[in-house]
N, C-alpha and C. Protein backbone atom coordinates (compact mmCIF):
# COMPACT_ATOMS: atom_id res chain seq x y z
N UNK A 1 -4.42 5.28 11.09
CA UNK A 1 -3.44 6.07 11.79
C UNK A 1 -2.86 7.09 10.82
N UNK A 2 -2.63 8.27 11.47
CA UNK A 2 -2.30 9.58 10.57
C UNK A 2 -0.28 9.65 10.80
N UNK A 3 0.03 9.09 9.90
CA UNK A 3 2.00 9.19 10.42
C UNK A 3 2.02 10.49 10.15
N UNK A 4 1.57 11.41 9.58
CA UNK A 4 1.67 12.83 9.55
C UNK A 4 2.26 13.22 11.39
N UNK A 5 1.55 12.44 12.50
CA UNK A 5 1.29 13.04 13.75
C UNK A 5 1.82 12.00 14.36
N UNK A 6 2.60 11.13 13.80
CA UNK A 6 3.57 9.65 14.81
C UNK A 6 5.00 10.73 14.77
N UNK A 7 5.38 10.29 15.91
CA UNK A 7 6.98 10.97 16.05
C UNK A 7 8.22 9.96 15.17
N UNK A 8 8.93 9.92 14.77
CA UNK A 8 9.60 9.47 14.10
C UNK A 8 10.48 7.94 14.37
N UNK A 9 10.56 8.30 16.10
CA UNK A 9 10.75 7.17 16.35
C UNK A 9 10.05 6.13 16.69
N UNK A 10 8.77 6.51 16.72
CA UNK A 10 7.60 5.62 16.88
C UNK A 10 7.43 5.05 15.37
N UNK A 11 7.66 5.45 14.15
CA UNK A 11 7.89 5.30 13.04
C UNK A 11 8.42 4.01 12.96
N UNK A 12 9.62 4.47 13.26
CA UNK A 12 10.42 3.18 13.15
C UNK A 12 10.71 2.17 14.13
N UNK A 13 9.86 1.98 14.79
CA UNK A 13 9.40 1.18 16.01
C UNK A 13 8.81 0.29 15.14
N UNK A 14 7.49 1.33 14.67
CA UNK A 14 6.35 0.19 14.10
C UNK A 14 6.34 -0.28 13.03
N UNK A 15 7.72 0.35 12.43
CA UNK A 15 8.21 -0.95 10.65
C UNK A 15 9.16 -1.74 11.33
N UNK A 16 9.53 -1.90 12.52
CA UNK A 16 10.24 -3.12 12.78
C UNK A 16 9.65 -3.85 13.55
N UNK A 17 8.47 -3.88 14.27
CA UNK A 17 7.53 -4.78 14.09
C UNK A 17 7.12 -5.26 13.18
N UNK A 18 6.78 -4.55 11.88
CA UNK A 18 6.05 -5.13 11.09
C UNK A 18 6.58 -5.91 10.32
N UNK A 19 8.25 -5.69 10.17
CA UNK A 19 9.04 -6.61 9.19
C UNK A 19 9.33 -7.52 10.30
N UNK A 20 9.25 -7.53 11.60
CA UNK A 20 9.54 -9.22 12.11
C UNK A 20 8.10 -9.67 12.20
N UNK A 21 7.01 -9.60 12.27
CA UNK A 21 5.91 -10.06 12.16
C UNK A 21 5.46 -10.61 11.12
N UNK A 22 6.78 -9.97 10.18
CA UNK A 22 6.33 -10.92 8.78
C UNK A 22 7.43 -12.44 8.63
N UNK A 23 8.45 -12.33 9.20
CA UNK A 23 8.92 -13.50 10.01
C UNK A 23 8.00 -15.11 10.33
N UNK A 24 7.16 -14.57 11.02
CA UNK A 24 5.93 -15.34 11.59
C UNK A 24 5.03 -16.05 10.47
N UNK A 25 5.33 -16.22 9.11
CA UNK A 25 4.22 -16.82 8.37
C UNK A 25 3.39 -15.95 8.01
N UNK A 26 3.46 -14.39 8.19
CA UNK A 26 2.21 -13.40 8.04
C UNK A 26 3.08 -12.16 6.83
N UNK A 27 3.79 -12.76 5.49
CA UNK A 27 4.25 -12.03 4.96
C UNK A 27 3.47 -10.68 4.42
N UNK A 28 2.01 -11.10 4.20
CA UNK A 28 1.45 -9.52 4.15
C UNK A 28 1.93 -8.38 4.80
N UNK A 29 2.40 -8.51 5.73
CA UNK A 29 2.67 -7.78 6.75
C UNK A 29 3.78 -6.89 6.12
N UNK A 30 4.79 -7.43 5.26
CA UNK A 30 5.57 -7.42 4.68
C UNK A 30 5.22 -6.15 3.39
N UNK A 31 4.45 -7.01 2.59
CA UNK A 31 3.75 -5.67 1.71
C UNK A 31 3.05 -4.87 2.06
N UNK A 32 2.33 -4.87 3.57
CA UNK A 32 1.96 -3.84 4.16
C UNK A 32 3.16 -2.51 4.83
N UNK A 33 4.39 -3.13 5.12
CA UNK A 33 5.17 -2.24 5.82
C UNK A 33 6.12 -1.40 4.75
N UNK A 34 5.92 -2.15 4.01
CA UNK A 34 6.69 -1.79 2.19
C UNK A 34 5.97 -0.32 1.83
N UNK A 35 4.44 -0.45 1.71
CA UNK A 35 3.21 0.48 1.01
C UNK A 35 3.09 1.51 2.03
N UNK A 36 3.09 1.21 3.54
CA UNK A 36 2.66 1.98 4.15
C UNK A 36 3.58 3.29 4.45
N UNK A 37 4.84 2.44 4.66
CA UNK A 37 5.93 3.18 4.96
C UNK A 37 6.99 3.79 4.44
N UNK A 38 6.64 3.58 2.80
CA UNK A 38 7.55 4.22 1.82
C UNK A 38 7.49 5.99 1.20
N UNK A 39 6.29 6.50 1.33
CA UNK A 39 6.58 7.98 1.13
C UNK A 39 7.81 8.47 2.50
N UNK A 40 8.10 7.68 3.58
CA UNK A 40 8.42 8.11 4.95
C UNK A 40 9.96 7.94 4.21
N UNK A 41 10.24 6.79 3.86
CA UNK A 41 11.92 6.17 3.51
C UNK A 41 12.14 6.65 2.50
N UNK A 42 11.79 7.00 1.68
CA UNK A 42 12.07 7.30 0.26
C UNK A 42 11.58 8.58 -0.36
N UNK A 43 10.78 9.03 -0.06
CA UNK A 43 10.44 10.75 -0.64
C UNK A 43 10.42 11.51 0.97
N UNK A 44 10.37 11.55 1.78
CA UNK A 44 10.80 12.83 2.62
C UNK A 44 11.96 12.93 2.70
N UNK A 45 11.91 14.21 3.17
CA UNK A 45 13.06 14.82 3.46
C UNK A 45 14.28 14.13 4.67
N UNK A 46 15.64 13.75 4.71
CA UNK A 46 16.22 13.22 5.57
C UNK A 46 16.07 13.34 6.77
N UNK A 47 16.04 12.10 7.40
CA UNK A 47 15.72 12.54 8.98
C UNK A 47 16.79 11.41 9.46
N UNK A 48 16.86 11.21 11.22
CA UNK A 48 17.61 10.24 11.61
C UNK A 48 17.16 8.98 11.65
N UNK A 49 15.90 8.68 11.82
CA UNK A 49 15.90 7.24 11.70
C UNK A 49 15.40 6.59 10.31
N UNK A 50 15.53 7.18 9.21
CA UNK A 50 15.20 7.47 7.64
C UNK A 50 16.52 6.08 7.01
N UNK A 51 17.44 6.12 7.85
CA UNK A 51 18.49 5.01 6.97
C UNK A 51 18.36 3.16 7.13
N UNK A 52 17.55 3.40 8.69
CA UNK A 52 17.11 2.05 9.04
C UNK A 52 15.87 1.25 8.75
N UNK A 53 14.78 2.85 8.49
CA UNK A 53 13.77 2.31 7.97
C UNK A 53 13.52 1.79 6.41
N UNK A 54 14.59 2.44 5.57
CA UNK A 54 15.21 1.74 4.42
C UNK A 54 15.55 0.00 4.34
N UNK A 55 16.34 -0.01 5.46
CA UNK A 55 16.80 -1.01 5.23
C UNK A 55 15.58 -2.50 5.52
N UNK A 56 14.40 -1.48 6.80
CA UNK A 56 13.72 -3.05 6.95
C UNK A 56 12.92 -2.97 5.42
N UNK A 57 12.58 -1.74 4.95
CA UNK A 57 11.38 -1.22 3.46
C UNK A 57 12.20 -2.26 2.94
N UNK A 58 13.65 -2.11 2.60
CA UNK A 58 13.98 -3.20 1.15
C UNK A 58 13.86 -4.18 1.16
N UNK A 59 14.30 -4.88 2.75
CA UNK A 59 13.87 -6.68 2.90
C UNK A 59 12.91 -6.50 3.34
N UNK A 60 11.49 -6.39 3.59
CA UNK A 60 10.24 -6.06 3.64
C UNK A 60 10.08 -6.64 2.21
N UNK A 61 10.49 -5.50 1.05
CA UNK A 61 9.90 -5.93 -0.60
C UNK A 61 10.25 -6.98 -0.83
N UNK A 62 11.64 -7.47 -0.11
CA UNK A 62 12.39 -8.65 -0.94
C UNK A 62 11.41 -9.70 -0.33
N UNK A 63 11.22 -9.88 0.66
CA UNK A 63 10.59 -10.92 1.38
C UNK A 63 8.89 -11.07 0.63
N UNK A 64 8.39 -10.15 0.44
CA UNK A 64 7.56 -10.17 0.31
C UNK A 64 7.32 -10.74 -1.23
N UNK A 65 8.44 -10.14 -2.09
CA UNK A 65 8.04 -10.85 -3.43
C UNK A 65 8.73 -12.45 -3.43
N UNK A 66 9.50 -12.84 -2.64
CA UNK A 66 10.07 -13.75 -2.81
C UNK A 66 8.71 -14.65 -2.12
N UNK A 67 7.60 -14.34 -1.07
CA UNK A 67 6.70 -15.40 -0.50
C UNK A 67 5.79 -15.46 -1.92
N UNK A 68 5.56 -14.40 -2.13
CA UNK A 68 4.42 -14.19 -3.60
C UNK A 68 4.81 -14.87 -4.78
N UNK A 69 6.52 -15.16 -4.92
CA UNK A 69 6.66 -15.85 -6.05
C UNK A 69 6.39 -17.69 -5.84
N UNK A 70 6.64 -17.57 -4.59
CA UNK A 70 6.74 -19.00 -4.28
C UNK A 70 5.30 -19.45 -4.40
N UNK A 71 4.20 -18.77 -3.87
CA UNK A 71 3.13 -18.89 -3.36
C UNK A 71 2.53 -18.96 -5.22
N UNK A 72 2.45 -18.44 -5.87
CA UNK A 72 2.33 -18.68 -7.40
C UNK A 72 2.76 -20.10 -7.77
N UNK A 73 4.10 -20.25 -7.83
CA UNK A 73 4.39 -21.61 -7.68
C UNK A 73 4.21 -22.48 -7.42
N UNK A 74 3.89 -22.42 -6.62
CA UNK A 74 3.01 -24.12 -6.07
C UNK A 74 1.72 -23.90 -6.02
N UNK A 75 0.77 -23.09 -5.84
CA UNK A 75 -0.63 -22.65 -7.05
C UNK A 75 -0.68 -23.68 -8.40
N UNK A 76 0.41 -23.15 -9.01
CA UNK A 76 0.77 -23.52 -10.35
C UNK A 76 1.31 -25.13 -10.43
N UNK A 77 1.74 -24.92 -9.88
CA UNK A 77 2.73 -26.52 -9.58
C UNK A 77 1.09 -27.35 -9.41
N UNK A 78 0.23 -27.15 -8.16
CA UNK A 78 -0.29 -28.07 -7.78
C UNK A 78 -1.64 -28.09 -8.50
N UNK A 79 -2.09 -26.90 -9.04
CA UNK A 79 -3.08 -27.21 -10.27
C UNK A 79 -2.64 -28.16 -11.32
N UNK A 80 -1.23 -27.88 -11.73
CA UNK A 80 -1.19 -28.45 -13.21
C UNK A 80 -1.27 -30.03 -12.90
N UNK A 81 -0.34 -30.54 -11.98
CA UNK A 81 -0.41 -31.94 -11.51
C UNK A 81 -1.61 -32.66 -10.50
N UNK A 82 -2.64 -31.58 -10.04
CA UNK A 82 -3.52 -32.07 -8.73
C UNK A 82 -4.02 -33.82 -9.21
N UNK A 83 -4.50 -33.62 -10.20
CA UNK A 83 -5.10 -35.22 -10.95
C UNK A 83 -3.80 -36.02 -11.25
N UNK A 84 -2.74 -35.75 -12.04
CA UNK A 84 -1.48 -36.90 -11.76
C UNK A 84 -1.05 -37.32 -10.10
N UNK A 85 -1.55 -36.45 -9.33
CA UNK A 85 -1.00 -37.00 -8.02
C UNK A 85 -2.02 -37.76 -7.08
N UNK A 86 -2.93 -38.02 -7.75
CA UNK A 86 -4.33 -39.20 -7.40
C UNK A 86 -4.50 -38.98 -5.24
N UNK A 87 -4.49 -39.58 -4.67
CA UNK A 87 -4.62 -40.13 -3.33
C UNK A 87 -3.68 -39.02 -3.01
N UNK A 88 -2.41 -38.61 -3.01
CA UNK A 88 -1.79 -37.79 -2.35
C UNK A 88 -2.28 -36.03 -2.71
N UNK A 89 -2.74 -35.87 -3.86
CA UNK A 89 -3.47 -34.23 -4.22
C UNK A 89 -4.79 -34.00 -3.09
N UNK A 90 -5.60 -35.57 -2.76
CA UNK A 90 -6.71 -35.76 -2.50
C UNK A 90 -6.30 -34.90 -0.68
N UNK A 91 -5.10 -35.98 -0.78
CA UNK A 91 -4.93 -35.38 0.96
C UNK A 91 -4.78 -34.60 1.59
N UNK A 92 -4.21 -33.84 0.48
CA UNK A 92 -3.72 -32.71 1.16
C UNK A 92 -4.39 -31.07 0.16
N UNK A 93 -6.04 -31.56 -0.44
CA UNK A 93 -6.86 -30.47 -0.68
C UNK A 93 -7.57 -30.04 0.39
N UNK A 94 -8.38 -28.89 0.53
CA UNK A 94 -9.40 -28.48 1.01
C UNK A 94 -10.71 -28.72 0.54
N UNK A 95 -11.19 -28.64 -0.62
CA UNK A 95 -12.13 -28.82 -1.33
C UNK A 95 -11.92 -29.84 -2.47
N UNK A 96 -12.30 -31.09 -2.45
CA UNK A 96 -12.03 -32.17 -3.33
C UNK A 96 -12.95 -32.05 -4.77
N UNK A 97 -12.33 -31.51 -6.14
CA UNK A 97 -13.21 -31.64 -7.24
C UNK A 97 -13.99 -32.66 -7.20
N UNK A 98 -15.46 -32.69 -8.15
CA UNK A 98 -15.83 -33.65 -8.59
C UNK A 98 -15.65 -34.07 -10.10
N UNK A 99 -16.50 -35.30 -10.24
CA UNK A 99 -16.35 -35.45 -11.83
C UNK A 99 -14.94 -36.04 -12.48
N UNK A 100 -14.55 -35.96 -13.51
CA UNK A 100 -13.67 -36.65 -13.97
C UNK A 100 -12.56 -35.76 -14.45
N UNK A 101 -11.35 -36.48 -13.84
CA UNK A 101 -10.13 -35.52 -14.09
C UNK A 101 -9.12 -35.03 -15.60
């Protein structure tokens, strides 16, 4: 889609979909509405719906780094411990290592 040729309030229609869609467990959505929609909030020129689309862009980023930090975290968390947590790591993997821990 070319936002060059979206009207403005269709603009900001479709970053507030996209920041409640990230609501839903689908935080990409989140760093998608951040990337997509920031030359619009932040380098053009003022327009009227320019102050709201700010506001979903910033909790958009916030949300988005706050799922990414978490999501590292327990990455991290559950590699370092997967073998101290024997029967319960087992249960709740997708793909069970082999070989010796």
């Amino acid at each position: 889609m070319n936002l060059d040729k979206v009207p403005d309030v269709d603009k900001l229609e479709l970053c507030r979909k996209y920041y409640i869609g990230g609501f839903f467990l689908l935080p990409f959505l989140w760093f998608i509405n951040f990337i997509w929609f920031f030359k619009e909030a932040f380098i053009r020129p003022p327009f009227e719906e320019q102050k709201q689309m700010k506001k979903y862009l910033i909790k958009s980023c916030i949300g988005s780094v706050i799922w990414t930090a978490a999501l590292v975290a327990w990455i991290t968390l559950f590699q370092l411990n997967r073998a101290r947590w024997g029967a319960t790591s087992d249960a709740i993997s997708f793909i069970i290592p082999q070989g010796i821990p």
